[in-house]
PDB file of N, CA and C in Angstrom:
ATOM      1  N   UNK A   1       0.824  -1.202   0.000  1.00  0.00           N
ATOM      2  CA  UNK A   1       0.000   0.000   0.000  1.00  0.00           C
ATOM      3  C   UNK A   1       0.865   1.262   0.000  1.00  0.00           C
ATOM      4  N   UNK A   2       1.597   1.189   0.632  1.00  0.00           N
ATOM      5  CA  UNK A   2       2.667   2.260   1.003  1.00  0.00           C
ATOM      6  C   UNK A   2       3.569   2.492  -0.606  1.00  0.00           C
ATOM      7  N   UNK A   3       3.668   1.416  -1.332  1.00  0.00           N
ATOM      8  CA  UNK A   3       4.443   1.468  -2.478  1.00  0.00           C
ATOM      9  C   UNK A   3       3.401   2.156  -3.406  1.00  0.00           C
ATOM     10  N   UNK A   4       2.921   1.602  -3.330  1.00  0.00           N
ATOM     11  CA  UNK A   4       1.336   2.252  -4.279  1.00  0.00           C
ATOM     12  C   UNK A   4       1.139   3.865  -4.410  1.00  0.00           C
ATOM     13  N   UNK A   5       1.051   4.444  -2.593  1.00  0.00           N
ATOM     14  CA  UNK A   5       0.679   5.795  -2.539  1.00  0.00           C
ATOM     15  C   UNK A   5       2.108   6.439  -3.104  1.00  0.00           C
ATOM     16  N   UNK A   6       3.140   6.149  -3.217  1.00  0.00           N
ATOM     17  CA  UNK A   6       4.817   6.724  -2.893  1.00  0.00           C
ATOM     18  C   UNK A   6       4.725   6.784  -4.804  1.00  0.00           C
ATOM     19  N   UNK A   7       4.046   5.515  -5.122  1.00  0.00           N
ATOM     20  CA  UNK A   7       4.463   5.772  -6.888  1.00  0.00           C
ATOM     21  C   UNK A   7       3.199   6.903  -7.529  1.00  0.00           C
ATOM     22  N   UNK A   8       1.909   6.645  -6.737  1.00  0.00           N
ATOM     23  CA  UNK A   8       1.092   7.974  -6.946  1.00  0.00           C
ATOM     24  C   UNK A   8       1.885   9.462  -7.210  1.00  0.00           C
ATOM     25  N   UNK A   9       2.154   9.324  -6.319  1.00  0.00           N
ATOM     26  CA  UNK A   9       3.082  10.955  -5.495  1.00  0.00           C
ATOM     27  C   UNK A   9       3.869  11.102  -6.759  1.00  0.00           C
ATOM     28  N   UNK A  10       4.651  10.555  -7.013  1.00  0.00           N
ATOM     29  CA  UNK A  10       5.773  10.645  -7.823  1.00  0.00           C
ATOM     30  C   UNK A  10       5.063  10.937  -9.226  1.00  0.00           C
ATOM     31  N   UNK A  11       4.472   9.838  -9.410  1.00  0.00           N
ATOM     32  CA  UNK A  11       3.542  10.369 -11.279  1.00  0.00           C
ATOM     33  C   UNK A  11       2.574  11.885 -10.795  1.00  0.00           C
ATOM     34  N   UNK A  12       2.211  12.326  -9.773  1.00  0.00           N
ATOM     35  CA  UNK A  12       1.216  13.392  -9.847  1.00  0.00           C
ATOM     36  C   UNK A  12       2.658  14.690  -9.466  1.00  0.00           C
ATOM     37  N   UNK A  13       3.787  14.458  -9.032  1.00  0.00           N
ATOM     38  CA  UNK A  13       5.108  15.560  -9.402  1.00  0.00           C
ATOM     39  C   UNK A  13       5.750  15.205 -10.817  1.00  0.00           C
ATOM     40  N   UNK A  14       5.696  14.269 -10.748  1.00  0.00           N
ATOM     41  CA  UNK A  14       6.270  14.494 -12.339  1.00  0.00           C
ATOM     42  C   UNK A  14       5.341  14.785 -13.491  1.00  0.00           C
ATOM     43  N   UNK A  15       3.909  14.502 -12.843  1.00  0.00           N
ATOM     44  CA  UNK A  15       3.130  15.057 -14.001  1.00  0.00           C
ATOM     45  C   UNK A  15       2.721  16.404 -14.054  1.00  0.00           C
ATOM     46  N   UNK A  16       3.422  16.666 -12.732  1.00  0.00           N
ATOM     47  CA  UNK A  16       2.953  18.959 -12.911  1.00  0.00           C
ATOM     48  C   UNK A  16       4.593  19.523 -13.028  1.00  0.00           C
ATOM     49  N   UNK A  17       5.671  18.368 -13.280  1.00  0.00           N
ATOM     50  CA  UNK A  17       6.700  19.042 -13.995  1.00  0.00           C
ATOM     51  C   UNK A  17       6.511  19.673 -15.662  1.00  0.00           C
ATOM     52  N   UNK A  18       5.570  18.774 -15.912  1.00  0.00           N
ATOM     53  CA  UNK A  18       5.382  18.615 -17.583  1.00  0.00           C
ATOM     54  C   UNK A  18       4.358  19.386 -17.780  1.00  0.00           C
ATOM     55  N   UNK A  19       3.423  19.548 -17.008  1.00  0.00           N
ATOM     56  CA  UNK A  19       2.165  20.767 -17.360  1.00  0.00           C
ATOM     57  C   UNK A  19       2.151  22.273 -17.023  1.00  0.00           C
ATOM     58  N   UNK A  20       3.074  22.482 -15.697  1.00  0.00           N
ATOM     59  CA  UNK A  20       3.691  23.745 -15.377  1.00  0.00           C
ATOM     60  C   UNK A  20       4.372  24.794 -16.177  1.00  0.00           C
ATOM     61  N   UNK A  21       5.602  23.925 -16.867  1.00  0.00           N
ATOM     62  CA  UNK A  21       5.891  24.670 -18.123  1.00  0.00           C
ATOM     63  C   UNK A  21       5.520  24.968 -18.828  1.00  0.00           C
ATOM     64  N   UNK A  22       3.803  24.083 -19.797  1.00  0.00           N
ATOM     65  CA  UNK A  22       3.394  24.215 -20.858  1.00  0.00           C
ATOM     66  C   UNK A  22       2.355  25.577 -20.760  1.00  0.00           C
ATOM     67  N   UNK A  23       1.877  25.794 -19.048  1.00  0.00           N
ATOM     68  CA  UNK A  23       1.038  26.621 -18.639  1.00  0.00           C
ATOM     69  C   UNK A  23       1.727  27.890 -19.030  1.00  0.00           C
ATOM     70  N   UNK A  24       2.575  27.850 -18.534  1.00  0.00           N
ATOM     71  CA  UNK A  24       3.536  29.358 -18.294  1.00  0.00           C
ATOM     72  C   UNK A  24       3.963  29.770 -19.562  1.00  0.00           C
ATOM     73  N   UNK A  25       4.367  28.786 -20.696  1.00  0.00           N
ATOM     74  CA  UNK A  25       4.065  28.989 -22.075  1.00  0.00           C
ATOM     75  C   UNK A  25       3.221  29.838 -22.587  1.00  0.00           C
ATOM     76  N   UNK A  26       1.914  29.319 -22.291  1.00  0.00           N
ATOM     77  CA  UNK A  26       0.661  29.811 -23.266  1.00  0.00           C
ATOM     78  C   UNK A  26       0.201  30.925 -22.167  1.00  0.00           C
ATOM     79  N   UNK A  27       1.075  31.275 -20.840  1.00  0.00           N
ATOM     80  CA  UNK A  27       0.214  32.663 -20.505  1.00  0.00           C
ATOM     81  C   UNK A  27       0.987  34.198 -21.153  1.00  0.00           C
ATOM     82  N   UNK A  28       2.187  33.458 -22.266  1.00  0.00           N
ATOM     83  CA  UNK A  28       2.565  34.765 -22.201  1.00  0.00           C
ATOM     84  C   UNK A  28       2.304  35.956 -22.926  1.00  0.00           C
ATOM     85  N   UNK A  29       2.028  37.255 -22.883  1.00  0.00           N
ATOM     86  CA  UNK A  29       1.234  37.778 -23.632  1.00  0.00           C
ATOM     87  C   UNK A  29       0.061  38.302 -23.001  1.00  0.00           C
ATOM     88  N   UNK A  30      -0.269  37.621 -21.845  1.00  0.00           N
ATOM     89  CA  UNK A  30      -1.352  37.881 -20.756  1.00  0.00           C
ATOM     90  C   UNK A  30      -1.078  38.508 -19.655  1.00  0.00           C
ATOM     91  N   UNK A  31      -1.865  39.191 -19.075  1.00  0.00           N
ATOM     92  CA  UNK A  31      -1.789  39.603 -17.948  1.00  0.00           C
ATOM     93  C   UNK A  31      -2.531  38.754 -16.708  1.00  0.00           C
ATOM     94  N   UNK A  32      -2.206  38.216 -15.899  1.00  0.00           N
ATOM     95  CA  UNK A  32      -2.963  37.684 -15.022  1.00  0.00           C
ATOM     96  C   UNK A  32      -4.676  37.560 -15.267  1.00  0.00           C
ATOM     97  N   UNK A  33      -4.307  36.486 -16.477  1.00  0.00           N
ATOM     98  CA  UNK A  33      -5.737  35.943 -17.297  1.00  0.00           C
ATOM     99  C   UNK A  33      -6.459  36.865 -17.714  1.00  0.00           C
ATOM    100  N   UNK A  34      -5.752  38.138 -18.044  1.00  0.00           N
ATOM    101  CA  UNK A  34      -6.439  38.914 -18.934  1.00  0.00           C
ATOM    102  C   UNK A  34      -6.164  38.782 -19.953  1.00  0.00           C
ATOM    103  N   UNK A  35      -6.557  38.935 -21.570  1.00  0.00           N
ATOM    104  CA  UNK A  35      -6.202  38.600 -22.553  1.00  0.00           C
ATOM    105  C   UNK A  35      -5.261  39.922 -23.319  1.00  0.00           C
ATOM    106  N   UNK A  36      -3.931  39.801 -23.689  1.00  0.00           N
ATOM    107  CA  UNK A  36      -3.598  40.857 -24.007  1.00  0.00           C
ATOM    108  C   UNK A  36      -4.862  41.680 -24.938  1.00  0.00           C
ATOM    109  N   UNK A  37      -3.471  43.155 -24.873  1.00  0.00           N
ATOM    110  CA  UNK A  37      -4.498  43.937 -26.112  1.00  0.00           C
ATOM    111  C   UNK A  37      -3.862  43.898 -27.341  1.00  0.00           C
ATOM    112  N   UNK A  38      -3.016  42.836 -27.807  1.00  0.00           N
ATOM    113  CA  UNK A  38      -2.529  42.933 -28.763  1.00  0.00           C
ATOM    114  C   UNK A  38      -3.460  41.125 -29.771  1.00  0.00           C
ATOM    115  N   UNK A  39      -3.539  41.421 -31.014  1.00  0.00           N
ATOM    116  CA  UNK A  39      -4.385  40.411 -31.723  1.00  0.00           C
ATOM    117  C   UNK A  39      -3.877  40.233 -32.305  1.00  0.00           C
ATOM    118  N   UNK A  40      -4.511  39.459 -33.501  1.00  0.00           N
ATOM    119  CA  UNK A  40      -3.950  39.090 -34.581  1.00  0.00           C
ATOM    120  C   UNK A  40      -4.499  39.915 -36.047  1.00  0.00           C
ATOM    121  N   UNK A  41      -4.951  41.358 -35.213  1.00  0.00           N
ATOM    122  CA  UNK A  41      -5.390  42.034 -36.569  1.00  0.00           C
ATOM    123  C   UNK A  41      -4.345  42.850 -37.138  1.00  0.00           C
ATOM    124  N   UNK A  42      -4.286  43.190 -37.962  1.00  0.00           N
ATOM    125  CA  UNK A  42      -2.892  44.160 -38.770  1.00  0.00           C
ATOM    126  C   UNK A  42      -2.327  45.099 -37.945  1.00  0.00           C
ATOM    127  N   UNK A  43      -1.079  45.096 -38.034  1.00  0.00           N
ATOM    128  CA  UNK A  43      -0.353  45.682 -37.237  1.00  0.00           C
ATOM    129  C   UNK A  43      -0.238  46.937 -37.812  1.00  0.00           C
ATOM    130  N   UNK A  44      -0.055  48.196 -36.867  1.00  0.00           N
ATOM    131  CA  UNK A  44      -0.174  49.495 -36.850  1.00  0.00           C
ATOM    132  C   UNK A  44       1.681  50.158 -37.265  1.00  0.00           C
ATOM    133  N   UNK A  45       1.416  51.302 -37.544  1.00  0.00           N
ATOM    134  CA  UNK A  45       2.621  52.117 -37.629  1.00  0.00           C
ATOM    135  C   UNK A  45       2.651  53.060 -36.466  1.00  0.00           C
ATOM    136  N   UNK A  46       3.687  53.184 -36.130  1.00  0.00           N
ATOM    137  CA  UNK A  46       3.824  54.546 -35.155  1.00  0.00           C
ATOM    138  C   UNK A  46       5.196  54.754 -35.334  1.00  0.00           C
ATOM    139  N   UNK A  47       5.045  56.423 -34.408  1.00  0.00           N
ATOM    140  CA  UNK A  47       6.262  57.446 -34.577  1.00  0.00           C
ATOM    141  C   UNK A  47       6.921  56.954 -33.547  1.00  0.00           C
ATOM    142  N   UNK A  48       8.067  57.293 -33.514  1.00  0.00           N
ATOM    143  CA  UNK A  48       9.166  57.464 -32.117  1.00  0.00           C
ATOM    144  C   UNK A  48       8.390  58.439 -31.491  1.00  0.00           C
ATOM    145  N   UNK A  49       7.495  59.480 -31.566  1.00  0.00           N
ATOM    146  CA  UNK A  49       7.366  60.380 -30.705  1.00  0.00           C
ATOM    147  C   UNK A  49       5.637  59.598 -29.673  1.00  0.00           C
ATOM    148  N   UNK A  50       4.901  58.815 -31.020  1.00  0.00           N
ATOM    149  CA  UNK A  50       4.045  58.249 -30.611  1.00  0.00           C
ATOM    150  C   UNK A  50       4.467  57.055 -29.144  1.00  0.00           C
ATOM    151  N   UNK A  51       5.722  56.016 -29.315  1.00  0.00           N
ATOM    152  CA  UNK A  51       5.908  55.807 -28.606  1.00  0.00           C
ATOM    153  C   UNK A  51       6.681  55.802 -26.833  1.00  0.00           C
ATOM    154  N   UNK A  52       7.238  56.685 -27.252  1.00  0.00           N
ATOM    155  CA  UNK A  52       7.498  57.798 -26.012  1.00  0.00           C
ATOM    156  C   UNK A  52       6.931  57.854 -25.502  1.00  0.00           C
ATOM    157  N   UNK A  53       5.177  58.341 -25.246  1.00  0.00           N
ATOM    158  CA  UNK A  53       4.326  58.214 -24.591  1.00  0.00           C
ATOM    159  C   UNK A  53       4.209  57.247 -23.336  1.00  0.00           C
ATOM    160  N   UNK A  54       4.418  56.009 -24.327  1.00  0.00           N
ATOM    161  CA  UNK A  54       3.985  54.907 -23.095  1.00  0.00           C
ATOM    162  C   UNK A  54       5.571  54.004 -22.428  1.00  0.00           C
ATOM    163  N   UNK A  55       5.680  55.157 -21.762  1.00  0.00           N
ATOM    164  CA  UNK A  55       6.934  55.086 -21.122  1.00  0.00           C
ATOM    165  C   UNK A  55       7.374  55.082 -19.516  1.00  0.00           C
ATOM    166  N   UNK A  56       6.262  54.534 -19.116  1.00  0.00           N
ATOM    167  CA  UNK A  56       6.002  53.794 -17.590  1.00  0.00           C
ATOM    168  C   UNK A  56       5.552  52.291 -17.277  1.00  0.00           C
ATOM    169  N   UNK A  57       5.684  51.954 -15.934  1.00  0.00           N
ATOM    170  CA  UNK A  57       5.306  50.395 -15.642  1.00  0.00           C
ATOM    171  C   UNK A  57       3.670  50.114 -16.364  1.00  0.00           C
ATOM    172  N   UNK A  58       2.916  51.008 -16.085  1.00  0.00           N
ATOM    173  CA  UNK A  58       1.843  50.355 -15.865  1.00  0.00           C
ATOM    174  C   UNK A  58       1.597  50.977 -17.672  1.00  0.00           C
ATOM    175  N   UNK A  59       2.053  51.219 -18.579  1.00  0.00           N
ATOM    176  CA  UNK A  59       2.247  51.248 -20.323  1.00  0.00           C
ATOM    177  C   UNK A  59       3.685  51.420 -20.987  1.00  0.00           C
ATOM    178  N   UNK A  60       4.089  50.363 -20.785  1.00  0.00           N
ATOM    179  CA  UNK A  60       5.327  50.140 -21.448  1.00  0.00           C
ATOM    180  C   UNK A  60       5.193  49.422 -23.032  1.00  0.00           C
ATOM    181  N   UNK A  61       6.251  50.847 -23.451  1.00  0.00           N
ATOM    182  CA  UNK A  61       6.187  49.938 -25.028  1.00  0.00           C
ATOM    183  C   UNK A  61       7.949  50.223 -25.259  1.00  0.00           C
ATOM    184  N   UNK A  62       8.225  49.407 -26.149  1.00  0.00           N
ATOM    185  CA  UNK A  62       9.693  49.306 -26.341  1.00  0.00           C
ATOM    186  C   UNK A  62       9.603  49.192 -28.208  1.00  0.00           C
ATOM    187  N   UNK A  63      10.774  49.449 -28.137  1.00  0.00           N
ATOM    188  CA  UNK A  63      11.355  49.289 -29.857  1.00  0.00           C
ATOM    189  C   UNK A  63      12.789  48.519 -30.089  1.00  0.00           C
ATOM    190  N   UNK A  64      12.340  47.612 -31.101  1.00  0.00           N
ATOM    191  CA  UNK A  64      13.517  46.443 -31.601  1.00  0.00           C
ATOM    192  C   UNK A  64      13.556  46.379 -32.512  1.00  0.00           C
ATOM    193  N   UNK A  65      14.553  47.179 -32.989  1.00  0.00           N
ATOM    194  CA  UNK A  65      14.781  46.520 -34.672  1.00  0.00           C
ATOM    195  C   UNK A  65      13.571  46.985 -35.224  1.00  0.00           C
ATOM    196  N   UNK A  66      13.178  48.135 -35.134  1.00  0.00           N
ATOM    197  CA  UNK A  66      12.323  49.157 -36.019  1.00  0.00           C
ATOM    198  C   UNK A  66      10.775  48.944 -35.911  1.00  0.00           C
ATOM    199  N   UNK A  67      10.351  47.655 -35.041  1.00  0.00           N
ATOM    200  CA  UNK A  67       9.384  47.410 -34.458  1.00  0.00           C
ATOM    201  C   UNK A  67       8.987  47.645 -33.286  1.00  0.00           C
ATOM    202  N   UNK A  68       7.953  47.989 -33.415  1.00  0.00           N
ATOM    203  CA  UNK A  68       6.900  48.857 -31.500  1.00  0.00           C
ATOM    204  C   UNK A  68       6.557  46.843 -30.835  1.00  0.00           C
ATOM    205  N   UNK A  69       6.518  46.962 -29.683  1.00  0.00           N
ATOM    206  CA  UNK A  69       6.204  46.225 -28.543  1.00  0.00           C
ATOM    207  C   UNK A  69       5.505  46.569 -27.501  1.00  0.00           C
ATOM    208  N   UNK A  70       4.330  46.197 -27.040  1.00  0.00           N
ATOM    209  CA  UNK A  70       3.401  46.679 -26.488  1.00  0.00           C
ATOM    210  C   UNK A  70       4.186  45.790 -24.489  1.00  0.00           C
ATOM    211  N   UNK A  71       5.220  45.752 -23.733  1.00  0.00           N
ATOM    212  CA  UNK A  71       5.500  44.617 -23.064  1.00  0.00           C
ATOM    213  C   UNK A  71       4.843  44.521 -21.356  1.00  0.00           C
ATOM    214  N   UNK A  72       3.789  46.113 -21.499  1.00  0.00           N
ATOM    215  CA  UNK A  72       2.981  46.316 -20.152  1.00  0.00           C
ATOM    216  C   UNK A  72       2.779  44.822 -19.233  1.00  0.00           C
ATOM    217  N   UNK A  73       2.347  44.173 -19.690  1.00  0.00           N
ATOM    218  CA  UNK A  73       1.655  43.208 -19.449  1.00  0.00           C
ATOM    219  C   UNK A  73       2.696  41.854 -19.008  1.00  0.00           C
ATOM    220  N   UNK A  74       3.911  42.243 -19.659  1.00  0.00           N
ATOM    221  CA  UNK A  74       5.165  41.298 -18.987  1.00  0.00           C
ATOM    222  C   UNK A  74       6.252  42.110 -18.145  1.00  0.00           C
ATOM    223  N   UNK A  75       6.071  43.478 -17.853  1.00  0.00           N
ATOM    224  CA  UNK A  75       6.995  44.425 -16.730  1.00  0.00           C
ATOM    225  C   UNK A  75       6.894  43.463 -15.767  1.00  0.00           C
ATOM    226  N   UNK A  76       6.106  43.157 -15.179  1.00  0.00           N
ATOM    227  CA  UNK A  76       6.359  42.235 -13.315  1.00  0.00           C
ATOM    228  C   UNK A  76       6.881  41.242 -13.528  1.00  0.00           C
ATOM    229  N   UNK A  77       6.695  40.571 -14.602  1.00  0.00           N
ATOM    230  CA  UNK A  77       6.961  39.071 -15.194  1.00  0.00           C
ATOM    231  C   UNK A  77       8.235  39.361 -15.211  1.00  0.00           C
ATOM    232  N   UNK A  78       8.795  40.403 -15.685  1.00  0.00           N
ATOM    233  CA  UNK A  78      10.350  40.336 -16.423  1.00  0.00           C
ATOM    234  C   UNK A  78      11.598  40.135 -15.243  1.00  0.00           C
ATOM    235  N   UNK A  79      12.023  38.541 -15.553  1.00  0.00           N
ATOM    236  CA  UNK A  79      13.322  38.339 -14.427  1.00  0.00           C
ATOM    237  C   UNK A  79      14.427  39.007 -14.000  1.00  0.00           C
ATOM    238  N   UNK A  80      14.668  40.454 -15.207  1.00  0.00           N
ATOM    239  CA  UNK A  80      15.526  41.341 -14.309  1.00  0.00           C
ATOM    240  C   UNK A  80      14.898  42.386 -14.353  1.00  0.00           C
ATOM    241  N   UNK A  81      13.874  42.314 -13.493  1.00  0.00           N
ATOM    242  CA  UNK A  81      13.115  43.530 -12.581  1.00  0.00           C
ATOM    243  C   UNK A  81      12.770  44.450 -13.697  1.00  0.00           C
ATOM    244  N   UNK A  82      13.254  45.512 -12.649  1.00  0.00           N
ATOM    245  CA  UNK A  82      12.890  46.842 -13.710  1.00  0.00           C
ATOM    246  C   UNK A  82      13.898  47.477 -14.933  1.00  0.00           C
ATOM    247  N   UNK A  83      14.156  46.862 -14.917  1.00  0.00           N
ATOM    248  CA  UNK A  83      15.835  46.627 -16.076  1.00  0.00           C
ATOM    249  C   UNK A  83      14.705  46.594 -17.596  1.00  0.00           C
ATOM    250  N   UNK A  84      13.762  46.245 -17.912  1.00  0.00           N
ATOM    251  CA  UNK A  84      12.999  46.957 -19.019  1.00  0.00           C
ATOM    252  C   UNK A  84      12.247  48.009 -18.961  1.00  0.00           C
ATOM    253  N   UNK A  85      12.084  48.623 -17.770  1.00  0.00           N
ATOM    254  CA  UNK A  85      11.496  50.251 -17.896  1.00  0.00           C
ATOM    255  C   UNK A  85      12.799  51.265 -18.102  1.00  0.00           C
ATOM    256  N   UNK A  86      14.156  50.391 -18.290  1.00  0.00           N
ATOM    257  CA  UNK A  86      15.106  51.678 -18.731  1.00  0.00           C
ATOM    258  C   UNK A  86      15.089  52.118 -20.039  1.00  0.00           C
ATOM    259  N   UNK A  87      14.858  51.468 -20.772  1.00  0.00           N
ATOM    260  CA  UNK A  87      14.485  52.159 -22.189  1.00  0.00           C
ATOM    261  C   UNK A  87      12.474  51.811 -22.521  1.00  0.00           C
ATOM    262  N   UNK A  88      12.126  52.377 -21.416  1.00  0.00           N
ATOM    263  CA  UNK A  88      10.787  52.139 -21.729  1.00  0.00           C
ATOM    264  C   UNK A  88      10.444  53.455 -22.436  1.00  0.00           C
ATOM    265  N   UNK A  89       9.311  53.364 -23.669  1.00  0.00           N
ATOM    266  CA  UNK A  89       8.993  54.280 -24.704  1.00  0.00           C
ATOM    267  C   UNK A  89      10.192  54.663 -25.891  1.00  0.00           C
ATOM    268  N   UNK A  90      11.241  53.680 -25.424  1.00  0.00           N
ATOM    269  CA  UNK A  90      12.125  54.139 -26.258  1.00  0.00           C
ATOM    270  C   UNK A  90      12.808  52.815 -27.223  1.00  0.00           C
ATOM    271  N   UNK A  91      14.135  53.082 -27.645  1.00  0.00           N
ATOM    272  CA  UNK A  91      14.368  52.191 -28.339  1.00  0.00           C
ATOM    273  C   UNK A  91      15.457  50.992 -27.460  1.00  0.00           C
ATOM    274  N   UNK A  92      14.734  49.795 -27.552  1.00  0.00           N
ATOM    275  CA  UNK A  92      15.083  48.967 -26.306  1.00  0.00           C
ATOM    276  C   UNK A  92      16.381  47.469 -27.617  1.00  0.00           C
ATOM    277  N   UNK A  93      16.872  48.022 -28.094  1.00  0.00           N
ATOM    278  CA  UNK A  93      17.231  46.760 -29.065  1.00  0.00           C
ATOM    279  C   UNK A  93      19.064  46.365 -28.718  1.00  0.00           C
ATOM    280  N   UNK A  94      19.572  47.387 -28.212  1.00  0.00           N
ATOM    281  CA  UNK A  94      20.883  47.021 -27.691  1.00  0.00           C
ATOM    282  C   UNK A  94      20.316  46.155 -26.181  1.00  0.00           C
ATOM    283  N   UNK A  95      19.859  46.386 -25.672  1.00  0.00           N
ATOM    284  CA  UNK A  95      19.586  46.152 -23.917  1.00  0.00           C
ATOM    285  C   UNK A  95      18.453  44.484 -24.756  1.00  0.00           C
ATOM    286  N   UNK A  96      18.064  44.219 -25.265  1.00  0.00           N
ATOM    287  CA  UNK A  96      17.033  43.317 -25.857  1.00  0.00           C
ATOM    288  C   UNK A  96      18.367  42.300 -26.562  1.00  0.00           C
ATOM    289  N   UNK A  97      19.184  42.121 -27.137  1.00  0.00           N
ATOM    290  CA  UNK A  97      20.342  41.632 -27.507  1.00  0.00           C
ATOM    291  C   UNK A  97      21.729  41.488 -26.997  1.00  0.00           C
ATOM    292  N   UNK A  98      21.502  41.727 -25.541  1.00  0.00           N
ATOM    293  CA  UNK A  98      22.213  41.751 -24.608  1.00  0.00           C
ATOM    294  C   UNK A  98      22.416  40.439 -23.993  1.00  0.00           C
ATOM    295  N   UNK A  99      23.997  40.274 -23.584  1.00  0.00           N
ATOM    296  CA  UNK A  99      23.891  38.788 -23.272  1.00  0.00           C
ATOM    297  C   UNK A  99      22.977  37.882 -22.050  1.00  0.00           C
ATOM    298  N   UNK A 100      22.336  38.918 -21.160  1.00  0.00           N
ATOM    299  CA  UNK A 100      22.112  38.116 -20.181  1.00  0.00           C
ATOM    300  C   UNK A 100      20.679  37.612 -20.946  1.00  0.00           C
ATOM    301  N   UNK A 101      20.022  37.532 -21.813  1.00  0.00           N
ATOM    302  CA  UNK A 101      18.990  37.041 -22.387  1.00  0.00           C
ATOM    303  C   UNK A 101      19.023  35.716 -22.980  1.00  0.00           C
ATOM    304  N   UNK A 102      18.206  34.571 -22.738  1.00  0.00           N
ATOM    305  CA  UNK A 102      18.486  33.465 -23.208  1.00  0.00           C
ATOM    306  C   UNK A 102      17.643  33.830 -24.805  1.00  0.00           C
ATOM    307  N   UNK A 103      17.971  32.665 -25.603  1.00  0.00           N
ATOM    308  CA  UNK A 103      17.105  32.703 -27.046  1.00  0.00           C
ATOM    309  C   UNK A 103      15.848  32.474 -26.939  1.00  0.00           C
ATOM    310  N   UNK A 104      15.235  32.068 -25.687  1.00  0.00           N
ATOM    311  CA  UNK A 104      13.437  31.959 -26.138  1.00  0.00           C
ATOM    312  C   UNK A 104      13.015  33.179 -26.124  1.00  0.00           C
ATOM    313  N   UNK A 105      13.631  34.037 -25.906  1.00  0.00           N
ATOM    314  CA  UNK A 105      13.123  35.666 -25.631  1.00  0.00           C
ATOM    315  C   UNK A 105      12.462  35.916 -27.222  1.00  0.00           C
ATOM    316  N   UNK A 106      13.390  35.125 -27.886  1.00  0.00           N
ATOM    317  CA  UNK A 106      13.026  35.828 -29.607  1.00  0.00           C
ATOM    318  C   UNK A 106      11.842  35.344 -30.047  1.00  0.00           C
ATOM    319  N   UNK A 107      11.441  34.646 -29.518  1.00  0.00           N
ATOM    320  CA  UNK A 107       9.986  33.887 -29.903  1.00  0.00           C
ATOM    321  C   UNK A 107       9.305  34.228 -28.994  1.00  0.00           C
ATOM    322  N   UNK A 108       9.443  34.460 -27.703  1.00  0.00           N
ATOM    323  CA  UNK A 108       8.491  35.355 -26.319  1.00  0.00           C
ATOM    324  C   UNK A 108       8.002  36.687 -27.052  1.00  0.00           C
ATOM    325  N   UNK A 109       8.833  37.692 -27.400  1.00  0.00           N
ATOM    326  CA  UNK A 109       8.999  38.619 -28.160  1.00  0.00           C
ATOM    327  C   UNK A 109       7.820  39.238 -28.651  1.00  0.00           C
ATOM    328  N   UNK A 110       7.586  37.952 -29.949  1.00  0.00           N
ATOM    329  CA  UNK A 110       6.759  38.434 -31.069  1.00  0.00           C
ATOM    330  C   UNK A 110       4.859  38.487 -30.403  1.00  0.00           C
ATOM    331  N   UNK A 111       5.070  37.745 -29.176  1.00  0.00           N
ATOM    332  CA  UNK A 111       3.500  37.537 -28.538  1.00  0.00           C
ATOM    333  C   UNK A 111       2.971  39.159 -27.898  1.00  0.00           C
ATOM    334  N   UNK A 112       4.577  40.318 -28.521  1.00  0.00           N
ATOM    335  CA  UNK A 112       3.666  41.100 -27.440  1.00  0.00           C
ATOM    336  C   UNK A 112       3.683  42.580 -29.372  1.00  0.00           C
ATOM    337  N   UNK A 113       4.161  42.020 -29.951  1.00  0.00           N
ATOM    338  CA  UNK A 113       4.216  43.483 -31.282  1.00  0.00           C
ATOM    339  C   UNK A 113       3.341  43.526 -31.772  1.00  0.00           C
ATOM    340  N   UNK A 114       3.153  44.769 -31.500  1.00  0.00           N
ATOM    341  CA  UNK A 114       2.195  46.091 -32.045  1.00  0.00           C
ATOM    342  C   UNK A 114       1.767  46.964 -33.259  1.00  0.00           C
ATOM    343  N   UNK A 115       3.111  46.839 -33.982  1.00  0.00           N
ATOM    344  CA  UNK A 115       3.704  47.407 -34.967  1.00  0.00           C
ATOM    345  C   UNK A 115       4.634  47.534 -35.705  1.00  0.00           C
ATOM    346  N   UNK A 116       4.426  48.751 -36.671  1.00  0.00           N
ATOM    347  CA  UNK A 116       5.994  49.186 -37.135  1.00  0.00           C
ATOM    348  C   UNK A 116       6.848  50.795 -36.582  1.00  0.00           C
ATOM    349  N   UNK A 117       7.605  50.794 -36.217  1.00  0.00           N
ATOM    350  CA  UNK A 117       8.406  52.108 -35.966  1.00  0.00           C
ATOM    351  C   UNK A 117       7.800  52.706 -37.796  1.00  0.00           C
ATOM    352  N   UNK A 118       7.514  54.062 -37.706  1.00  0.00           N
ATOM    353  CA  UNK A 118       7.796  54.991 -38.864  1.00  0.00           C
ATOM    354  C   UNK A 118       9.291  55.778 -38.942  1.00  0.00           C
ATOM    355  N   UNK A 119       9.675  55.524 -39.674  1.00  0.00           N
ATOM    356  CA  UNK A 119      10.856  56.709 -39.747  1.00  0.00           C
ATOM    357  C   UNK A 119      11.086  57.816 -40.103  1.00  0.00           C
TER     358      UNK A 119
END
């Protein structure tokens, strides 16, 4: 009996090793089960001056590589703190290609763009 409950235990941790990750996957882009505000309808143009604007925690947008990022909704989320409100409203693509970033960032990324930079 005792072997029984001990191999339970073990398949119900190893089975929220494998579903934990997949969760945290598909929330990104969300805000604490809110659905972003970004869709899948055509993406917009804006100015550098347009995005300037949203250049605080609670409306952060960033620029990479000539594209707007809407990333409000991942500021608390983000593992080095407030280290993305330093180029918040602005152009975030040196600090975004920076080594302490692993590569899923580049595919995290695209769940939050908005647009195109105008030049």
């Amino acid at each position: 009996m005792d072997l029984l409950v001990a191999t339970l235990l073990l398949g119900l941790v190893l089975g929220l090793l494998v579903v934990i990750p997949l969760l945290r996957k598909s929330d990104h882009g969300k805000a604490k089960g809110v659905q972003s505000k970004i869709s899948a309808e055509a993406s917009k143009a804006y100015t550098k001056s347009e995005v300037s604007l949203h250049n605080k925690r609670t409306d952060c947008w960033i620029i990479i590589k000539e594209k707007v990022y809407d990333v409000t909704s991942y500021v608390e989320e983000h593992p080095g703190g407030d280290a993305i409100l330093v180029h918040a409203g602005d152009d975030s693509t040196d600090g975004f290609f920076g080594p302490q970033h692993a590569t899923r960032v580049f595919d995290m990324i695209e769940d939050f763009y908005v647009g195109d930079l105008i030049k």
